[in-house]
N, C-alpha and C. Protein backbone atom coordinates (compact mmCIF):
# COMPACT_ATOMS: atom_id res chain seq x y z
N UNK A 1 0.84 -1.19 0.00
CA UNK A 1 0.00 0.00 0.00
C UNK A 1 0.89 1.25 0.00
N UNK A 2 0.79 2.42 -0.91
CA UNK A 2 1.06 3.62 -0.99
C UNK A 2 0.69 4.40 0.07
N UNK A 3 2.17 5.34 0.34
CA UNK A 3 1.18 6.38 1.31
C UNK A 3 1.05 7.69 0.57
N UNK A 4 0.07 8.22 1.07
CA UNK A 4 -0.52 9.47 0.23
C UNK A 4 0.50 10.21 -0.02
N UNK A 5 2.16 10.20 1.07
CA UNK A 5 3.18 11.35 0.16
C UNK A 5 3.25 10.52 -0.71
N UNK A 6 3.84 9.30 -1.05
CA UNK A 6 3.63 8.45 -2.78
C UNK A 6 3.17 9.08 -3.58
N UNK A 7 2.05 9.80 -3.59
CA UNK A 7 0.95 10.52 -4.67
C UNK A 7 1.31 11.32 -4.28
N UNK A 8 1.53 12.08 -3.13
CA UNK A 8 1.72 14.09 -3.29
C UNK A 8 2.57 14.04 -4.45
N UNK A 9 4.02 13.86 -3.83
CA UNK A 9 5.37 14.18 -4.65
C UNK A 9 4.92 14.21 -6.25
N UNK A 10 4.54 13.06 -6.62
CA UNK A 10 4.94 13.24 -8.26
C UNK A 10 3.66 13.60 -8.66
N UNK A 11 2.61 14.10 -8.37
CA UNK A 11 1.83 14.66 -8.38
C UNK A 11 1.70 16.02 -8.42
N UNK A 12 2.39 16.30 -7.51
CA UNK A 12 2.76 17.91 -7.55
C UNK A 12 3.73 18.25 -8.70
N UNK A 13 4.68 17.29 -8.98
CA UNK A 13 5.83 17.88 -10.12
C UNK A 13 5.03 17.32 -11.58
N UNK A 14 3.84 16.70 -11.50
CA UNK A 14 2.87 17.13 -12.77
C UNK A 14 2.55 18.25 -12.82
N UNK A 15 2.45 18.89 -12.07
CA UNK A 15 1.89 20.30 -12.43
C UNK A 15 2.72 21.51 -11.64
N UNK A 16 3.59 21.03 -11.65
CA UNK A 16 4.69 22.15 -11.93
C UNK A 16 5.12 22.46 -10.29
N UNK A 17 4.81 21.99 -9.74
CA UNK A 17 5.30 22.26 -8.29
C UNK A 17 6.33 21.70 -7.70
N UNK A 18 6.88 22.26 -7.03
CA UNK A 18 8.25 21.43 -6.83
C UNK A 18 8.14 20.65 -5.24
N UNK A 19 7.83 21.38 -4.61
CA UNK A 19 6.94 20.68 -3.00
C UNK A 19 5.91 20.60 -2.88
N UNK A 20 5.43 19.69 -2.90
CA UNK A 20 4.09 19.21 -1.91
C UNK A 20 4.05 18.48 -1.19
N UNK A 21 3.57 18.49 0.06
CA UNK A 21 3.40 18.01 1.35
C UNK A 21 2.19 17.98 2.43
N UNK A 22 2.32 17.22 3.31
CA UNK A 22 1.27 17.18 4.15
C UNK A 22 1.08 18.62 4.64
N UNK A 23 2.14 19.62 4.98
CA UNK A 23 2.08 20.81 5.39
C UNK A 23 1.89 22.38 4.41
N UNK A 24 1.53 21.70 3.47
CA UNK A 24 0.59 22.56 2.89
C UNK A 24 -0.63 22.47 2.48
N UNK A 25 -1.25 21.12 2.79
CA UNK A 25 -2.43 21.02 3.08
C UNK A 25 -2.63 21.62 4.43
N UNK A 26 -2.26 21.48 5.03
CA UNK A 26 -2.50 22.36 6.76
C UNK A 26 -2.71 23.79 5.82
N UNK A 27 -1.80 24.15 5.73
CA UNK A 27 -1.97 25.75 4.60
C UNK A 27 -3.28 25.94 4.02
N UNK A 28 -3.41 24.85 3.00
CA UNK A 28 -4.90 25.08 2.57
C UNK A 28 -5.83 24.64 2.91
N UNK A 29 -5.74 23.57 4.00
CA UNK A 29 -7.32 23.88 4.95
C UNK A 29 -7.74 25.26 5.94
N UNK A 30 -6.34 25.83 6.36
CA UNK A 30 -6.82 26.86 6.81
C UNK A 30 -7.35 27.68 6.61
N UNK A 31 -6.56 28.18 5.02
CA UNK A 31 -7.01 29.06 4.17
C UNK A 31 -8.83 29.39 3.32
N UNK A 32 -8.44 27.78 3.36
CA UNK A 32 -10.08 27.33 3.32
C UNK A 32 -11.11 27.65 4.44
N UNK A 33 -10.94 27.01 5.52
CA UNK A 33 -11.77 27.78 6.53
C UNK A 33 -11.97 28.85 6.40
N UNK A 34 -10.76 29.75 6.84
CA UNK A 34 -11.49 31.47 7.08
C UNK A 34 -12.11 31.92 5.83
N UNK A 35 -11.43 31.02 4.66
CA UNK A 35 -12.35 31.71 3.48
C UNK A 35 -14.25 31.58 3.30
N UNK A 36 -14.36 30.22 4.06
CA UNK A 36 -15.74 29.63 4.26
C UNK A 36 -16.63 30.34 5.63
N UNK A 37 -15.65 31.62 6.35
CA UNK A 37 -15.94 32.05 7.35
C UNK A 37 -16.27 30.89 8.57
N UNK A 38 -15.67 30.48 8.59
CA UNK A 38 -15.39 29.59 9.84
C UNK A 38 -14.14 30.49 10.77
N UNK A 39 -15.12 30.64 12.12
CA UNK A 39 -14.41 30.82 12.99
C UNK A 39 -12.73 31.06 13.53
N UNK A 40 -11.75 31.49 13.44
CA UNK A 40 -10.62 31.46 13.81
C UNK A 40 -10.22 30.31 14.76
N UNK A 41 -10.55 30.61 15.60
CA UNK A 41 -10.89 30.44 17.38
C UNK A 41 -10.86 28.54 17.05
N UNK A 42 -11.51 28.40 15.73
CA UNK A 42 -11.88 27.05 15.54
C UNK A 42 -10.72 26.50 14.52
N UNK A 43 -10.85 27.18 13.73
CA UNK A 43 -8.77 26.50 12.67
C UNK A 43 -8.11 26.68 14.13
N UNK A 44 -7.97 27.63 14.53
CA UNK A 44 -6.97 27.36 15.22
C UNK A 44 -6.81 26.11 16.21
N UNK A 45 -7.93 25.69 17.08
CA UNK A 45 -8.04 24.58 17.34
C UNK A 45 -7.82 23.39 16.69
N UNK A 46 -8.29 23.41 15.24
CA UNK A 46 -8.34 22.20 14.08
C UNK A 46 -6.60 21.92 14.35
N UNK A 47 -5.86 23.10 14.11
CA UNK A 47 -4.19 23.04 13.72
C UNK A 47 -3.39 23.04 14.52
N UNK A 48 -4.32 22.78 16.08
CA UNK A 48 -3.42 22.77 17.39
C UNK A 48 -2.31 24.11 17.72
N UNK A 49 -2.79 24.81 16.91
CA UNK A 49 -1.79 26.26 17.24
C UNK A 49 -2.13 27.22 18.65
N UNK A 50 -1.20 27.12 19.39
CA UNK A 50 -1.34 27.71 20.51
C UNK A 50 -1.77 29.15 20.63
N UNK A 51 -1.36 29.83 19.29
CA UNK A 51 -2.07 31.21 19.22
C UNK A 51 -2.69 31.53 18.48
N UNK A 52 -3.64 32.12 17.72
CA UNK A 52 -4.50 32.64 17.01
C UNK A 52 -3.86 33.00 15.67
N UNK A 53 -2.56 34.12 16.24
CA UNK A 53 -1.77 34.76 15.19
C UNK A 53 -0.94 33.84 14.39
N UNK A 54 -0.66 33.06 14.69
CA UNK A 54 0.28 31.98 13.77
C UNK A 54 -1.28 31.65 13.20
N UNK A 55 -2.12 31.00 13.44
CA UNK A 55 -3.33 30.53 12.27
C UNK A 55 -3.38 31.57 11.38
N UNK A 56 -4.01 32.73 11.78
CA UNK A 56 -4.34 34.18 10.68
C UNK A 56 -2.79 34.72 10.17
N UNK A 57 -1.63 34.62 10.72
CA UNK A 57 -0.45 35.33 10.33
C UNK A 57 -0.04 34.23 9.36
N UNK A 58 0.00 33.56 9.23
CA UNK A 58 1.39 32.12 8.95
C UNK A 58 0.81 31.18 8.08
N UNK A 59 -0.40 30.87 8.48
CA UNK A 59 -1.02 29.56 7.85
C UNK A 59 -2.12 29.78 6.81
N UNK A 60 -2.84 30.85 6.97
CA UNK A 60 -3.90 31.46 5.72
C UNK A 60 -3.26 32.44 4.59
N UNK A 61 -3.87 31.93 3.53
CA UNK A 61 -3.34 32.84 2.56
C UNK A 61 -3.98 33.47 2.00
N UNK A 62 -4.01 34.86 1.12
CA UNK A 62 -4.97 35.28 0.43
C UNK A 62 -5.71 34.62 -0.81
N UNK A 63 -6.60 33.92 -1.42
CA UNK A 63 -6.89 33.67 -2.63
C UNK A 63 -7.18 34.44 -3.74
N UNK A 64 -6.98 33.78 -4.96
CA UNK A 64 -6.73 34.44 -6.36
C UNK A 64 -7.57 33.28 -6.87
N UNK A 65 -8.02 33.89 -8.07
CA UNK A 65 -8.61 32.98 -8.67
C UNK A 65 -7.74 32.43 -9.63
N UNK A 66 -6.80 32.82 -9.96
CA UNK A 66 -5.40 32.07 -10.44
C UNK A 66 -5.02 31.08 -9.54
N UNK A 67 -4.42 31.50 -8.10
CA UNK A 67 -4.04 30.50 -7.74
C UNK A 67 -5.26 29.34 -6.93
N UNK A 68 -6.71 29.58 -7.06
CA UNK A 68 -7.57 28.54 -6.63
C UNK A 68 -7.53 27.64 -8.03
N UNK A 69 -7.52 27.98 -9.15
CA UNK A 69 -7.29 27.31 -10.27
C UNK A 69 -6.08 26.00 -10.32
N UNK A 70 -4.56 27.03 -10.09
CA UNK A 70 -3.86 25.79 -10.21
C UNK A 70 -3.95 24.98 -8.61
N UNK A 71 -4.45 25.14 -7.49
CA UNK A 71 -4.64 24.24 -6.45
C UNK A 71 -5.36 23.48 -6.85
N UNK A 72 -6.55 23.84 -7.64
CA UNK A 72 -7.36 22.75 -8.13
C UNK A 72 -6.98 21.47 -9.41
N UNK A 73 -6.00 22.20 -9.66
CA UNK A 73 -5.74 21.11 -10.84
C UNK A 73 -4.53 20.14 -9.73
N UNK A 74 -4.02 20.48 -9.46
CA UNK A 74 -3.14 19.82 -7.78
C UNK A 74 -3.59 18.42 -7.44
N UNK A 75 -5.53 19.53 -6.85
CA UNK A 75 -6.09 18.18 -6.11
C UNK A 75 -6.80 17.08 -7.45
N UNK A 76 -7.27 17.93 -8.02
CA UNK A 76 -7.67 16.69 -9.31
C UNK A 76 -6.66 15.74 -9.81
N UNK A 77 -5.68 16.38 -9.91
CA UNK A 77 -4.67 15.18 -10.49
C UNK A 77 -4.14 14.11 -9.27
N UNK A 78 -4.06 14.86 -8.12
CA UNK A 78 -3.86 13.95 -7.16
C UNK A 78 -4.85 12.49 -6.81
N UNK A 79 -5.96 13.37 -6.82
CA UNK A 79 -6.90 12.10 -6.79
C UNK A 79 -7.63 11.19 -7.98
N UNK A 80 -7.33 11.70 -9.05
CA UNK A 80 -7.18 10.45 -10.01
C UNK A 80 -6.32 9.77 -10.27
N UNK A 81 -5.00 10.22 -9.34
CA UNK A 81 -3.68 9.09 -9.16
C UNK A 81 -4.21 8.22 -8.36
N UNK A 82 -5.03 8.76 -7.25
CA UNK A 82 -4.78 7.72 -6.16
C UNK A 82 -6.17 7.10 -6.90
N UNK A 83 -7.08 7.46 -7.62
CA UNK A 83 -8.05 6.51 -7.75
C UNK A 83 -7.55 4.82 -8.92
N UNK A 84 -6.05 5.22 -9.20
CA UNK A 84 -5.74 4.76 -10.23
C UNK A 84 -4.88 3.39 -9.40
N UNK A 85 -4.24 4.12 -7.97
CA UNK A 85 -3.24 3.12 -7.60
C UNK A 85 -4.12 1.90 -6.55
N UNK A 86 -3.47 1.11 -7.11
CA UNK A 86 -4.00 -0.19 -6.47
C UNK A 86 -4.24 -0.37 -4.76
């Protein structure tokens, strides 16, 4: 059995990325939250961060519709790898 970095890595360098990792999914679930207006108070809990400001400072990013585009082609290709691997 594969573990899901198996599929990040060459997954990500399909589409042009040179890192991907479990810790930028932390990145973009956060980012996701506050974008879905979910609570702070609550990512921050999700990400075990002891302060608030590392969630809103460090871990959220602004979105573009450029870059929600290529995240999305990221996760699509990721998961028709893994729907592919045995």
């Amino acid at each position: 059995m594969h573990s899901p970095r198996h599929q990040l890595v060459p997954t990500s360098r399909l589409v042009g990325k040179r890192r991907f990792g479990f810790h930028t999914l932390r990145h973009s679930l956060a980012t996701f939250l506050v974008g879905q207006n979910t609570d702070p108070k609550t990512v921050q809990a999700m990400l075990r961060h002891a302060d608030v400001s590392t969630t809103l400072g460090l871990y959220t990013h602004a979105n573009t519709d450029a870059k929600m585009a290529a995240q999305g082609a990221v996760l699509k290709e990721f998961f028709a790898q893994a729907e592919q691997t045995p």
